[in-house]
PDB file of N, CA and C in Angstrom:
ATOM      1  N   UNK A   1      15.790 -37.929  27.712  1.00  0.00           N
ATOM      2  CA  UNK A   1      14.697 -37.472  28.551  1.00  0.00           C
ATOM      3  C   UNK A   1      14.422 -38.474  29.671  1.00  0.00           C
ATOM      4  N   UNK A   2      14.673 -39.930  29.069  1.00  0.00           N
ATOM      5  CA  UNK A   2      14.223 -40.708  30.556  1.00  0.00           C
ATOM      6  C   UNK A   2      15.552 -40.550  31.589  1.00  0.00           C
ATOM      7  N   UNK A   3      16.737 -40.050  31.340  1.00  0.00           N
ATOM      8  CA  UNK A   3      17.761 -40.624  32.147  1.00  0.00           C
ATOM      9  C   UNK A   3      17.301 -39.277  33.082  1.00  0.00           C
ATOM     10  N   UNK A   4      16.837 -38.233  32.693  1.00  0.00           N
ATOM     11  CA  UNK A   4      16.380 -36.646  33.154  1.00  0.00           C
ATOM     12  C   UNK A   4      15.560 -37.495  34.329  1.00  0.00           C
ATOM     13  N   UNK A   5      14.510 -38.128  34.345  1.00  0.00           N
ATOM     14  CA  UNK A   5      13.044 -38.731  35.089  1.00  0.00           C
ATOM     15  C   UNK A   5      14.055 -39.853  36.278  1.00  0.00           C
ATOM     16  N   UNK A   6      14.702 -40.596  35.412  1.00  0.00           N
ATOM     17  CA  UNK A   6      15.655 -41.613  36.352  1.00  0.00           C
ATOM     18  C   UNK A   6      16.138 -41.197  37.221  1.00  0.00           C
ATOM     19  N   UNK A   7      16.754 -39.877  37.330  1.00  0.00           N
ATOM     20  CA  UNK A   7      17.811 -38.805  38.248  1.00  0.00           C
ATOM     21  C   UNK A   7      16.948 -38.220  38.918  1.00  0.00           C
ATOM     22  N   UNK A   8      15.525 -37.240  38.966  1.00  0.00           N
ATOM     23  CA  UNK A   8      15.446 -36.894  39.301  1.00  0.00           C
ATOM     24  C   UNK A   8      14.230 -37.994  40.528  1.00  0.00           C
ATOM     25  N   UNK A   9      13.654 -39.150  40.246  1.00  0.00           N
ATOM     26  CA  UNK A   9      13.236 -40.080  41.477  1.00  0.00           C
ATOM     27  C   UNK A   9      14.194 -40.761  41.920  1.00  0.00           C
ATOM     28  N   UNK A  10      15.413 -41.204  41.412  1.00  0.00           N
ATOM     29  CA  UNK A  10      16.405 -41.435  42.278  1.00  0.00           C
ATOM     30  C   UNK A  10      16.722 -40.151  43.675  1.00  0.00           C
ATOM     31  N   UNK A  11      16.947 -38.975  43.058  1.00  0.00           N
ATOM     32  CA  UNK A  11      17.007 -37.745  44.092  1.00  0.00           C
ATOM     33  C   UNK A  11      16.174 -37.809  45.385  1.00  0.00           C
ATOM     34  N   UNK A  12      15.064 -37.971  44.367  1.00  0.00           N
ATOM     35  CA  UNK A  12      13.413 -38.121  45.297  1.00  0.00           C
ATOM     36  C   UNK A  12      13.568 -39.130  46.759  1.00  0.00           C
ATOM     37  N   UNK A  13      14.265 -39.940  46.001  1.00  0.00           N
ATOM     38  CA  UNK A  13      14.237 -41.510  46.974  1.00  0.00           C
ATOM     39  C   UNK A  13      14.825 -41.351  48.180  1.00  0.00           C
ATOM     40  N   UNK A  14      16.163 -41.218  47.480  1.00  0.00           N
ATOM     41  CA  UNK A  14      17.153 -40.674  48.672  1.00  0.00           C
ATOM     42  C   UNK A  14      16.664 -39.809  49.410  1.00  0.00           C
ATOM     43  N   UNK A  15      16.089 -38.946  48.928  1.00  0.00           N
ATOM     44  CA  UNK A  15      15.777 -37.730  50.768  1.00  0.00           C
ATOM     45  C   UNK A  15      14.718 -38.516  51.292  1.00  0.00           C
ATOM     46  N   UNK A  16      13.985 -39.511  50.787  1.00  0.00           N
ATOM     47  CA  UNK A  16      12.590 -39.830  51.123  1.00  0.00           C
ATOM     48  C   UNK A  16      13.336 -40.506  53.076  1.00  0.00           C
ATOM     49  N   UNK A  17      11.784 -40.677  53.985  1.00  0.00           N
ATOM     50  CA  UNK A  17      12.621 -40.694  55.509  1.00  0.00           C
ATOM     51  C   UNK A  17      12.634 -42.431  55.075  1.00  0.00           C
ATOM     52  N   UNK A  18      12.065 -43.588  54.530  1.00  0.00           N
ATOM     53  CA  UNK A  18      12.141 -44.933  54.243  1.00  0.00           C
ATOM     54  C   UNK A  18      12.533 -45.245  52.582  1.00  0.00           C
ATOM     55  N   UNK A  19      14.021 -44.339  52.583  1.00  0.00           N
ATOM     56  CA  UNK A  19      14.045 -44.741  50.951  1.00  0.00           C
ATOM     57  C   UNK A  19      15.052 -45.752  50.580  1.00  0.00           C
ATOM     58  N   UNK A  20      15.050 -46.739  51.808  1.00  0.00           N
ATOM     59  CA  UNK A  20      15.771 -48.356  51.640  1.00  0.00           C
ATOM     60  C   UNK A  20      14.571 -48.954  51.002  1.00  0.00           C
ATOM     61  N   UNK A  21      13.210 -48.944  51.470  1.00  0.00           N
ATOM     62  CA  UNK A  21      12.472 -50.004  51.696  1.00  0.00           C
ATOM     63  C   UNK A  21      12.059 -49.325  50.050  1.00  0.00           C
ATOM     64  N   UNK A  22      11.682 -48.353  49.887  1.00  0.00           N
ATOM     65  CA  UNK A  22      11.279 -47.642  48.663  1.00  0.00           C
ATOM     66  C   UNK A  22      12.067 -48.138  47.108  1.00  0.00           C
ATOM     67  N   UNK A  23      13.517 -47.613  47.141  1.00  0.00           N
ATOM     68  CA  UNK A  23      14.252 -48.602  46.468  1.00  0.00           C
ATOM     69  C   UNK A  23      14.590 -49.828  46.280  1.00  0.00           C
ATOM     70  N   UNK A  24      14.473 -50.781  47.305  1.00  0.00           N
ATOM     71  CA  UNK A  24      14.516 -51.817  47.416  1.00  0.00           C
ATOM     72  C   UNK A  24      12.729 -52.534  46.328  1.00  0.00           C
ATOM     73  N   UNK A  25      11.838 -52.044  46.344  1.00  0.00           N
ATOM     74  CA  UNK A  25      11.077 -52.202  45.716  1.00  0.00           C
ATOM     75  C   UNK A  25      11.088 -51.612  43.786  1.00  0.00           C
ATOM     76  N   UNK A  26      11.429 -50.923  44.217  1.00  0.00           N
ATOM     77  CA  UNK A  26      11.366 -50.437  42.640  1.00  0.00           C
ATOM     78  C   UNK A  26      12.823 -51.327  41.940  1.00  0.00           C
ATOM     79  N   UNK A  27      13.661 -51.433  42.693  1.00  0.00           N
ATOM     80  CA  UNK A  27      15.159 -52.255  42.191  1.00  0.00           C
ATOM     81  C   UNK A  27      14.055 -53.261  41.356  1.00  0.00           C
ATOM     82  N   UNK A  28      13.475 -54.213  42.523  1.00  0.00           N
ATOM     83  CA  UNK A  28      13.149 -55.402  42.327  1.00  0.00           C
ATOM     84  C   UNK A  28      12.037 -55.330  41.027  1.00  0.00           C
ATOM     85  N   UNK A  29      11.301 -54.629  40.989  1.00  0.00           N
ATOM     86  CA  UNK A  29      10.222 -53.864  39.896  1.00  0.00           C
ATOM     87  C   UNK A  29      11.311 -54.000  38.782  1.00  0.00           C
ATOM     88  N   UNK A  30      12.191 -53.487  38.462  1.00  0.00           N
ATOM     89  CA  UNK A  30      13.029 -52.983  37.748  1.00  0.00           C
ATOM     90  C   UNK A  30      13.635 -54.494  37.116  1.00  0.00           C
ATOM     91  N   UNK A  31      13.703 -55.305  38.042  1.00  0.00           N
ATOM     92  CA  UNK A  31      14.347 -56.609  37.532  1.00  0.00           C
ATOM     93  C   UNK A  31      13.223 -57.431  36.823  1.00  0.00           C
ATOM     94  N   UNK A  32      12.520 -57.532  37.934  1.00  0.00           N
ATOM     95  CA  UNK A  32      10.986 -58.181  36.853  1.00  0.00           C
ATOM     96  C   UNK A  32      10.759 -57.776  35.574  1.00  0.00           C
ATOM     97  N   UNK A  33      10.817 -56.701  35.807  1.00  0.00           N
ATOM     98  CA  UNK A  33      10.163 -55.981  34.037  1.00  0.00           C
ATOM     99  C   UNK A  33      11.427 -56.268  33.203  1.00  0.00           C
ATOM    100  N   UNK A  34      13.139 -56.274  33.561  1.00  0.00           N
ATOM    101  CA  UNK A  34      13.731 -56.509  32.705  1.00  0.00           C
ATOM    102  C   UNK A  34      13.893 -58.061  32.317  1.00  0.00           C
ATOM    103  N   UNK A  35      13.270 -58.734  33.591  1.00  0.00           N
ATOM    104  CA  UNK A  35      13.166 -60.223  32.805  1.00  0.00           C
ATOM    105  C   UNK A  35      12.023 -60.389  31.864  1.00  0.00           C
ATOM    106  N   UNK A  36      11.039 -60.162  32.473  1.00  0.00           N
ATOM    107  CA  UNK A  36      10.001 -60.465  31.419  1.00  0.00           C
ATOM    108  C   UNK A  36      10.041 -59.936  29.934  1.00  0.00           C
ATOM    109  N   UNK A  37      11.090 -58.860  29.571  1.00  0.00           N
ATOM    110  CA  UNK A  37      11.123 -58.422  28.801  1.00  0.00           C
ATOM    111  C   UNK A  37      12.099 -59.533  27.796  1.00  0.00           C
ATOM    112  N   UNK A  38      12.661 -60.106  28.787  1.00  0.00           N
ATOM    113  CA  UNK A  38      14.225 -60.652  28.078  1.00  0.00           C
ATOM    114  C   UNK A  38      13.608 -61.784  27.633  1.00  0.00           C
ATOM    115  N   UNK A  39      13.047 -62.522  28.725  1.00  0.00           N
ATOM    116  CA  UNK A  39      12.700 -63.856  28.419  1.00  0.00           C
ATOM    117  C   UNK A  39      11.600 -63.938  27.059  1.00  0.00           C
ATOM    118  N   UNK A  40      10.632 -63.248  27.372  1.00  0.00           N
ATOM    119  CA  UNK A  40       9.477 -63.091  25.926  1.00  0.00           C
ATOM    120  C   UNK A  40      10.246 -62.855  24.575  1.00  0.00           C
ATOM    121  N   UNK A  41      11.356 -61.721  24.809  1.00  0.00           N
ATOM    122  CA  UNK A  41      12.228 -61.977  23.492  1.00  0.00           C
ATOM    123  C   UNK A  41      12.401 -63.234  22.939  1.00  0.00           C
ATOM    124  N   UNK A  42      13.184 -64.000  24.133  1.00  0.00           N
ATOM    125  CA  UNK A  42      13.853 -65.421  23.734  1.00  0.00           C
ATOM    126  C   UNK A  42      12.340 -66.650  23.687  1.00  0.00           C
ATOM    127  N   UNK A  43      10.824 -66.158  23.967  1.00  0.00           N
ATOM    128  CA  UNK A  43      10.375 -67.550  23.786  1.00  0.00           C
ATOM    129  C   UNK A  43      10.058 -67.000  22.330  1.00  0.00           C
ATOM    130  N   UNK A  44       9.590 -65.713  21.936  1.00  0.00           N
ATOM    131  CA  UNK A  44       9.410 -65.271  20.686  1.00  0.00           C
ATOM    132  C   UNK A  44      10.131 -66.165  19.630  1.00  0.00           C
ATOM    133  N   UNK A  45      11.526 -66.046  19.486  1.00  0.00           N
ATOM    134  CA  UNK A  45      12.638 -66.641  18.213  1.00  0.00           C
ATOM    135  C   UNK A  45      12.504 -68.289  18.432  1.00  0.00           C
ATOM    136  N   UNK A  46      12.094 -69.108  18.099  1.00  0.00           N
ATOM    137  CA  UNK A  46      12.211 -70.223  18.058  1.00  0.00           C
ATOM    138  C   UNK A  46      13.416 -71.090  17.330  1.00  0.00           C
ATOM    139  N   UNK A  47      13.976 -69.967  16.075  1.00  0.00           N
ATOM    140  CA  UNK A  47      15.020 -70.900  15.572  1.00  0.00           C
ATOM    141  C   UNK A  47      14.372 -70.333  14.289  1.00  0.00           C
ATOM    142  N   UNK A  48      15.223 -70.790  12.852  1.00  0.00           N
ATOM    143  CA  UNK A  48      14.440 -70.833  11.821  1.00  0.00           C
ATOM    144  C   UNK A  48      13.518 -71.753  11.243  1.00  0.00           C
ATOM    145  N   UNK A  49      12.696 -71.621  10.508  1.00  0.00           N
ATOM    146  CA  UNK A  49      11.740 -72.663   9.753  1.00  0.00           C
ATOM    147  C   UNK A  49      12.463 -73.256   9.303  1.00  0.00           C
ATOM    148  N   UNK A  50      11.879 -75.187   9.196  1.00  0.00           N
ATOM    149  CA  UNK A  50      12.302 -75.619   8.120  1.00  0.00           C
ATOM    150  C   UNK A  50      11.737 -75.774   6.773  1.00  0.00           C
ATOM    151  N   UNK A  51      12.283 -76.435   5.878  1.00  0.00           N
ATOM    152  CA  UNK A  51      11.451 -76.452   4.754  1.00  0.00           C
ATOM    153  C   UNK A  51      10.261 -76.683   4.708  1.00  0.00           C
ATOM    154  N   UNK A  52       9.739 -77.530   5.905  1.00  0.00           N
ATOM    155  CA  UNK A  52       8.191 -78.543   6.111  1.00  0.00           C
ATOM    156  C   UNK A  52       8.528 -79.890   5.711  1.00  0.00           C
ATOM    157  N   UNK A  53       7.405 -81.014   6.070  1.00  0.00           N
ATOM    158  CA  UNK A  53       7.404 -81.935   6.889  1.00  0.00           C
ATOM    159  C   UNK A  53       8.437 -82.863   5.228  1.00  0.00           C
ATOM    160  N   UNK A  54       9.172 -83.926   6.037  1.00  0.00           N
ATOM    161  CA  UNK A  54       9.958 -84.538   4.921  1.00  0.00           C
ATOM    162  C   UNK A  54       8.336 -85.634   3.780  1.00  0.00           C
ATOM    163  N   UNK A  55       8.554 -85.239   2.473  1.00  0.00           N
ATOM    164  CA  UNK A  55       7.965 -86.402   1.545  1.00  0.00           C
ATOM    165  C   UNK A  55       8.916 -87.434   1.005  1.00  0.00           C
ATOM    166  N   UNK A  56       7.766 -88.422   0.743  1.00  0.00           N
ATOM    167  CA  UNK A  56       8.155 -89.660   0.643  1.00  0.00           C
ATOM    168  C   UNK A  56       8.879 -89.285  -1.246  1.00  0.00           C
ATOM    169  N   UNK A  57       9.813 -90.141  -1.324  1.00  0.00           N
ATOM    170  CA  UNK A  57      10.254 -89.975  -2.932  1.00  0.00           C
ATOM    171  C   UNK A  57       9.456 -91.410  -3.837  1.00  0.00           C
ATOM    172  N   UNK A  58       9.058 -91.063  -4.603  1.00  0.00           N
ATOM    173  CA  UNK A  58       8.864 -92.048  -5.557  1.00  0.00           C
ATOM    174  C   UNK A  58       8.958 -91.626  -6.880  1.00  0.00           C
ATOM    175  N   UNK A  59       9.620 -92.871  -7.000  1.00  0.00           N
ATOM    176  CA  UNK A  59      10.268 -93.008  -8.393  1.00  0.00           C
ATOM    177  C   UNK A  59      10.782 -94.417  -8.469  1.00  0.00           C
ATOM    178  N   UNK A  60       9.664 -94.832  -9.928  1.00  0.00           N
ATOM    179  CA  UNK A  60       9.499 -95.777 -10.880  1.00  0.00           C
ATOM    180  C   UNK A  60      10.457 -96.704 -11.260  1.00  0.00           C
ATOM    181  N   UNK A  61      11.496 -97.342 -11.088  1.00  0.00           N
ATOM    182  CA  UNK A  61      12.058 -97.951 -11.568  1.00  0.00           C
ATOM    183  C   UNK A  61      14.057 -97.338 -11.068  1.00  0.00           C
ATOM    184  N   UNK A  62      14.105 -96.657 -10.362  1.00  0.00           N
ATOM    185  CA  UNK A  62      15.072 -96.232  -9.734  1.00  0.00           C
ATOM    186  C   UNK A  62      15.321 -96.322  -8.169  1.00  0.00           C
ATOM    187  N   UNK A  63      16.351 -96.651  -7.670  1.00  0.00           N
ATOM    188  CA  UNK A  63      16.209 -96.081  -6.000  1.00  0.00           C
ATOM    189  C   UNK A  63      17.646 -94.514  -6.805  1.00  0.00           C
ATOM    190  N   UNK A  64      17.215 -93.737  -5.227  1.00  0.00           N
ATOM    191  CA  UNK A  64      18.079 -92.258  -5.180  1.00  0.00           C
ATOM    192  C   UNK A  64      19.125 -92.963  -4.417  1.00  0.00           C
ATOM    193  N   UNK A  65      20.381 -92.972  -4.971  1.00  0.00           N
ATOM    194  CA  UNK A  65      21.085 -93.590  -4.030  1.00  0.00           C
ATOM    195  C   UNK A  65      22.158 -92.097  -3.962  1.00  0.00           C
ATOM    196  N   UNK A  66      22.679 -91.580  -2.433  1.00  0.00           N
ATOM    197  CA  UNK A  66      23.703 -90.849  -2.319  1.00  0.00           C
ATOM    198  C   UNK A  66      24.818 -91.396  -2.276  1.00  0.00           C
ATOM    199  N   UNK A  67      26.093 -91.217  -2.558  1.00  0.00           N
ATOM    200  CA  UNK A  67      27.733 -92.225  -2.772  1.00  0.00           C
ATOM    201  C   UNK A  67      28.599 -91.077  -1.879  1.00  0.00           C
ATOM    202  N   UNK A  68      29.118 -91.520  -0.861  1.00  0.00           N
ATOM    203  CA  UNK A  68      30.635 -90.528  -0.635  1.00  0.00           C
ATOM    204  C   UNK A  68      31.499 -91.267  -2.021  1.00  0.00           C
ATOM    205  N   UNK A  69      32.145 -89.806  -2.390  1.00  0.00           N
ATOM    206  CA  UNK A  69      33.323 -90.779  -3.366  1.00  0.00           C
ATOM    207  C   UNK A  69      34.395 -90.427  -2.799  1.00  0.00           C
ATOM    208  N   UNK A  70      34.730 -90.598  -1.562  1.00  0.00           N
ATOM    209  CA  UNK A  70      35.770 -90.875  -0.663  1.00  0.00           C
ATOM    210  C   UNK A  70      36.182 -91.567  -0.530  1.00  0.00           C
ATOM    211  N   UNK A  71      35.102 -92.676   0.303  1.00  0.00           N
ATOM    212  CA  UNK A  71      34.965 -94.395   0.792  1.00  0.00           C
ATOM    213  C   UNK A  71      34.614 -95.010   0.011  1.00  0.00           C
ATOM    214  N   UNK A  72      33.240 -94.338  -0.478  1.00  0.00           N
ATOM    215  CA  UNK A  72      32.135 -95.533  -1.398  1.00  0.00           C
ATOM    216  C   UNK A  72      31.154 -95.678   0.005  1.00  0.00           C
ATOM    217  N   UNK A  73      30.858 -94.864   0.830  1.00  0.00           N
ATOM    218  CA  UNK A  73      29.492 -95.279   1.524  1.00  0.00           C
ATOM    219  C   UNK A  73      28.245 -95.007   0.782  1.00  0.00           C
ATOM    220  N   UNK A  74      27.267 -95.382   0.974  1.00  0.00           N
ATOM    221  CA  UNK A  74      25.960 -95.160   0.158  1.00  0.00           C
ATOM    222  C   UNK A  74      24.753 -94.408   0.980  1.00  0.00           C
ATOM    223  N   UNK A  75      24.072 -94.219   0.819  1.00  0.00           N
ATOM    224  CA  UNK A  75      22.685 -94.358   1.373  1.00  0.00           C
ATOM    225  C   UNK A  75      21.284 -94.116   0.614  1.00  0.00           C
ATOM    226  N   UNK A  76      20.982 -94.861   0.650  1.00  0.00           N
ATOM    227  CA  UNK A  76      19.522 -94.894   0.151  1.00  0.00           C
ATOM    228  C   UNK A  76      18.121 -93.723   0.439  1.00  0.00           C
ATOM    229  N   UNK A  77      17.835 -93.244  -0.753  1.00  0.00           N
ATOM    230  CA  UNK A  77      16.853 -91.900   0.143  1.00  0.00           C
ATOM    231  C   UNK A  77      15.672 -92.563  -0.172  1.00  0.00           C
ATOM    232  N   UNK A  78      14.715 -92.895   0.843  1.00  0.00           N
ATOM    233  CA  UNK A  78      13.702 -92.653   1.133  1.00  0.00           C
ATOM    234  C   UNK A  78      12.613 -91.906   1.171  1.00  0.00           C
ATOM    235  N   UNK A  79      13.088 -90.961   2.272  1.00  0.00           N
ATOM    236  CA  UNK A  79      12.210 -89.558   2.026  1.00  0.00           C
ATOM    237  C   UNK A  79      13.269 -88.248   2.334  1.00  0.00           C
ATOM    238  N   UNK A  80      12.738 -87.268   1.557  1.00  0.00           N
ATOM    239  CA  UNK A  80      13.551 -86.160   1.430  1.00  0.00           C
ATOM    240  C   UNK A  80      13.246 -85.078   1.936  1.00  0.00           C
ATOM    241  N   UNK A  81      13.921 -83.952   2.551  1.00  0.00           N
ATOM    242  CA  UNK A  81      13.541 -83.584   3.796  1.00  0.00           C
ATOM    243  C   UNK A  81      13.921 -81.870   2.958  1.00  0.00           C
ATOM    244  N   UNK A  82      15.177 -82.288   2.452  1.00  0.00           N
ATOM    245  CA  UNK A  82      15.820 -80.673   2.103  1.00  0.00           C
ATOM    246  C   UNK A  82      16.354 -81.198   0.669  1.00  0.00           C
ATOM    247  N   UNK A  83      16.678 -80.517  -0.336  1.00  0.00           N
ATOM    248  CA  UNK A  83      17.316 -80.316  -1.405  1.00  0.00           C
ATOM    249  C   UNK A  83      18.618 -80.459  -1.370  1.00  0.00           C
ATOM    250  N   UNK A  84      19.193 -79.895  -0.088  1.00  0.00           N
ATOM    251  CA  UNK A  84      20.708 -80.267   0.369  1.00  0.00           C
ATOM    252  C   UNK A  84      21.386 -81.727   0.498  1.00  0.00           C
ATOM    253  N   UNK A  85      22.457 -82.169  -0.753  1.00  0.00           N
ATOM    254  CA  UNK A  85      22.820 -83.578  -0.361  1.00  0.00           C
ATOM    255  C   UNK A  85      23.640 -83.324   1.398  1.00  0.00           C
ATOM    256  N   UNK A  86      23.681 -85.153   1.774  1.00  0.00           N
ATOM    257  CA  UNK A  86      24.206 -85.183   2.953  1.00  0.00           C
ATOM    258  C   UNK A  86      25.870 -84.808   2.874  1.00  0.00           C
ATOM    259  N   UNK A  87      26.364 -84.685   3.840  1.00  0.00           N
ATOM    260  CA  UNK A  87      27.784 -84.923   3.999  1.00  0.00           C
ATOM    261  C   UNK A  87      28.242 -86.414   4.120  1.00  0.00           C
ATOM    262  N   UNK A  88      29.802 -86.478   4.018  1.00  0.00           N
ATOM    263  CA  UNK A  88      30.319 -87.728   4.528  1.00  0.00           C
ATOM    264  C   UNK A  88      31.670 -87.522   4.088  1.00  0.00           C
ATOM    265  N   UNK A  89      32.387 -87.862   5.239  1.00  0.00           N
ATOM    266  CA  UNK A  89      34.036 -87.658   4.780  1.00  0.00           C
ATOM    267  C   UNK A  89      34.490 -86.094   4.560  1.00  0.00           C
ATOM    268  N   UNK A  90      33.278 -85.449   5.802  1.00  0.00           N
ATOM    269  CA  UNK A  90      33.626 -84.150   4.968  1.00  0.00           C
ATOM    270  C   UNK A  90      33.301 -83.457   3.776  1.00  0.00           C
ATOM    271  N   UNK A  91      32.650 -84.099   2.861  1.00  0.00           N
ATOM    272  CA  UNK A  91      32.616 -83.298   1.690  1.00  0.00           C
ATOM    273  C   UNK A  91      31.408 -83.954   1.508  1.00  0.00           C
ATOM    274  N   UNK A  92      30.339 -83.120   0.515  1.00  0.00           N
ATOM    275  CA  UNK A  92      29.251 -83.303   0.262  1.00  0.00           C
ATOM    276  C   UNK A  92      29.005 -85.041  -0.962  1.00  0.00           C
ATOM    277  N   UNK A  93      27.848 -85.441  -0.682  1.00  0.00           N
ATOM    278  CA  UNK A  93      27.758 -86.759  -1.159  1.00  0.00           C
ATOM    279  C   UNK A  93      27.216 -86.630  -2.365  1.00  0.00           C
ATOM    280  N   UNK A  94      27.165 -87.821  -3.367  1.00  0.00           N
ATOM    281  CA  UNK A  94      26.917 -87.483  -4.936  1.00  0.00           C
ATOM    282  C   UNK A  94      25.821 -88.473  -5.413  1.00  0.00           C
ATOM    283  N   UNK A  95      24.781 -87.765  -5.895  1.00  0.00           N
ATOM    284  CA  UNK A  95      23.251 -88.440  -5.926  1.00  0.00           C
ATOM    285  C   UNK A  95      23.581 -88.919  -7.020  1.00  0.00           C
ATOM    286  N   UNK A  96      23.139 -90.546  -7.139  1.00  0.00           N
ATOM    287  CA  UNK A  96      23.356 -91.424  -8.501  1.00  0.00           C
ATOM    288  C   UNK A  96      21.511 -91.994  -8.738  1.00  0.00           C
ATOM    289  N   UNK A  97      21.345 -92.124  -9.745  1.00  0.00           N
ATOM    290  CA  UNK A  97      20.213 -92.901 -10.012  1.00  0.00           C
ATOM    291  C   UNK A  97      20.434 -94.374 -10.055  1.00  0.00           C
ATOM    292  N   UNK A  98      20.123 -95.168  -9.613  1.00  0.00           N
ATOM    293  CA  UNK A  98      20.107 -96.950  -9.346  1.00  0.00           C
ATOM    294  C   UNK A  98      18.976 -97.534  -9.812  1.00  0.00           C
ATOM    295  N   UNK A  99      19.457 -98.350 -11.535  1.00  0.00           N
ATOM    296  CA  UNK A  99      18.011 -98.707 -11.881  1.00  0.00           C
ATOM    297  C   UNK A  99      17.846-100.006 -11.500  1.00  0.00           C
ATOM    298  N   UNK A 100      16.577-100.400 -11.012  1.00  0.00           N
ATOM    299  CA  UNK A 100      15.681-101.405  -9.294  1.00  0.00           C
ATOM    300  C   UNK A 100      16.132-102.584 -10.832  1.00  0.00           C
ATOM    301  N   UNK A 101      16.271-103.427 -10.310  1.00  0.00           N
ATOM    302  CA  UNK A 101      15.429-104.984 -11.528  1.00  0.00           C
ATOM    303  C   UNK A 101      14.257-105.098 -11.163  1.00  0.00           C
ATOM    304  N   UNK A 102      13.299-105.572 -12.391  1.00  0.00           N
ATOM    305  CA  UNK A 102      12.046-105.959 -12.315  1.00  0.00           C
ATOM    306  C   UNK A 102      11.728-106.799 -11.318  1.00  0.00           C
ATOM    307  N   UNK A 103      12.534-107.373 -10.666  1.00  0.00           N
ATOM    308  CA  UNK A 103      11.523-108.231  -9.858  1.00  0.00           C
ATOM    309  C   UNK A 103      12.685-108.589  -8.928  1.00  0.00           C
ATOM    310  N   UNK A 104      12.281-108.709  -7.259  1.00  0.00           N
ATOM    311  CA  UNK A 104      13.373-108.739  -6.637  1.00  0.00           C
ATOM    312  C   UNK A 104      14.196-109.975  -6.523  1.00  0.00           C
ATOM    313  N   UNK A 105      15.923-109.770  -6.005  1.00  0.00           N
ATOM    314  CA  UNK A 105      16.143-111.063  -6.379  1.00  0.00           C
ATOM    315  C   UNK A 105      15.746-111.808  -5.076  1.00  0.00           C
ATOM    316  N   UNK A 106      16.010-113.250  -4.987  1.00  0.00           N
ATOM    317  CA  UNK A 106      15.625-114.351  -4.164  1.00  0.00           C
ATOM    318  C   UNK A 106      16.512-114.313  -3.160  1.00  0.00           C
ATOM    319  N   UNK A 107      16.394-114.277  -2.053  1.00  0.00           N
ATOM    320  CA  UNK A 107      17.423-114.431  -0.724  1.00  0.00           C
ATOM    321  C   UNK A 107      18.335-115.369  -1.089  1.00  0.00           C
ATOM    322  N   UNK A 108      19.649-115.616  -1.092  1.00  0.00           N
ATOM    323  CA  UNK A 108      20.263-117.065  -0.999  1.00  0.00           C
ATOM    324  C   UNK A 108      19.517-117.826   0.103  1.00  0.00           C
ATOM    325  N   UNK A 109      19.595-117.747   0.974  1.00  0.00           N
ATOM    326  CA  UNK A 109      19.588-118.448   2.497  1.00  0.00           C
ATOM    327  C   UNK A 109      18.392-118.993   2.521  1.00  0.00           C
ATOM    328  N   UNK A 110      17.434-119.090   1.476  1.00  0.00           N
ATOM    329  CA  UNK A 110      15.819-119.757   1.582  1.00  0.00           C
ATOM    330  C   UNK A 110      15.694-120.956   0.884  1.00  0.00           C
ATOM    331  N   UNK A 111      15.108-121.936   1.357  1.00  0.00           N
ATOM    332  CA  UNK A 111      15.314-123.416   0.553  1.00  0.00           C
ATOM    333  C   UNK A 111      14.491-123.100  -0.458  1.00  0.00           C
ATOM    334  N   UNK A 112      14.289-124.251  -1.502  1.00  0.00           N
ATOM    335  CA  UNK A 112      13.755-124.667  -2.324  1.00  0.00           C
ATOM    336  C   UNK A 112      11.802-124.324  -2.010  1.00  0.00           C
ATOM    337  N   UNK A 113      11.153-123.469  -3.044  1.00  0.00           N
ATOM    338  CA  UNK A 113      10.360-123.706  -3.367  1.00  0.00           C
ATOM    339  C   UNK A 113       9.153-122.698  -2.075  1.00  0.00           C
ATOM    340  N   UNK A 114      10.474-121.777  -1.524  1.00  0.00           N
ATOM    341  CA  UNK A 114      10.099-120.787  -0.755  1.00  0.00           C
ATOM    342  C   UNK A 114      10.651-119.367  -1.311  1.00  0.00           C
ATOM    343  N   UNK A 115       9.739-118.550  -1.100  1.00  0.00           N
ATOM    344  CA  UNK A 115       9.982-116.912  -2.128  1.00  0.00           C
ATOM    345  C   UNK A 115      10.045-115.917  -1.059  1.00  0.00           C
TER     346      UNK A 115
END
């Protein structure tokens, strides 16, 4: 039904005695409305959610340590963001528990009678 309405003011236009200046306006009409249409789509989608904001991990007597068992790189988690381990080497990394010692050890590099 609209292509029926499209054809028949296109018709219209053409016999009209100024139907440059006539079309030339509605073209431009025609572009506006299809941007605004396009663009509001695209500010609409932002992307997907993430899980929400990363928490801190605690836990008692352990650090979370991740291992490639590729290399042997490590990393220490802190705070956790997703449930998903990291990558490394390509292949997903392997969460070990690391139990802390009671009390930390002493720097070498500090003299005598400094902690």
């Amino acid at each position: 039904m609209l292509w029926l309405v499209v054809l028949v003011v296109a018709a219209l236009l053409l016999l009209a005695p100024r139907s440059d200046v006539i079309v030339a306006v509605l073209l431009g009409a025609g572009v506006l409305v299809g941007g605004h249409v396009l663009f509001r789509g695209l500010a609409g989608n932002r992307g997907p959610a993430g899980p929400g904001p990363p928490t801190d991990v605690v836990e008692t007597g352990t650090l979370l340590v991740f291992a490639c068992e590729t290399c042997g790189e490590q990393l220490v988690l802190l705070r956790k963001g997703t449930d998903a381990p990291p990558r490394h080497c390509a292949e997903k990394m392997v969460l070990r528990r690391v139990p802390t010692p009671d009390r930390p050890a002493r720097p070498a590099n500090l003299p005598d009678g400094m902690s």
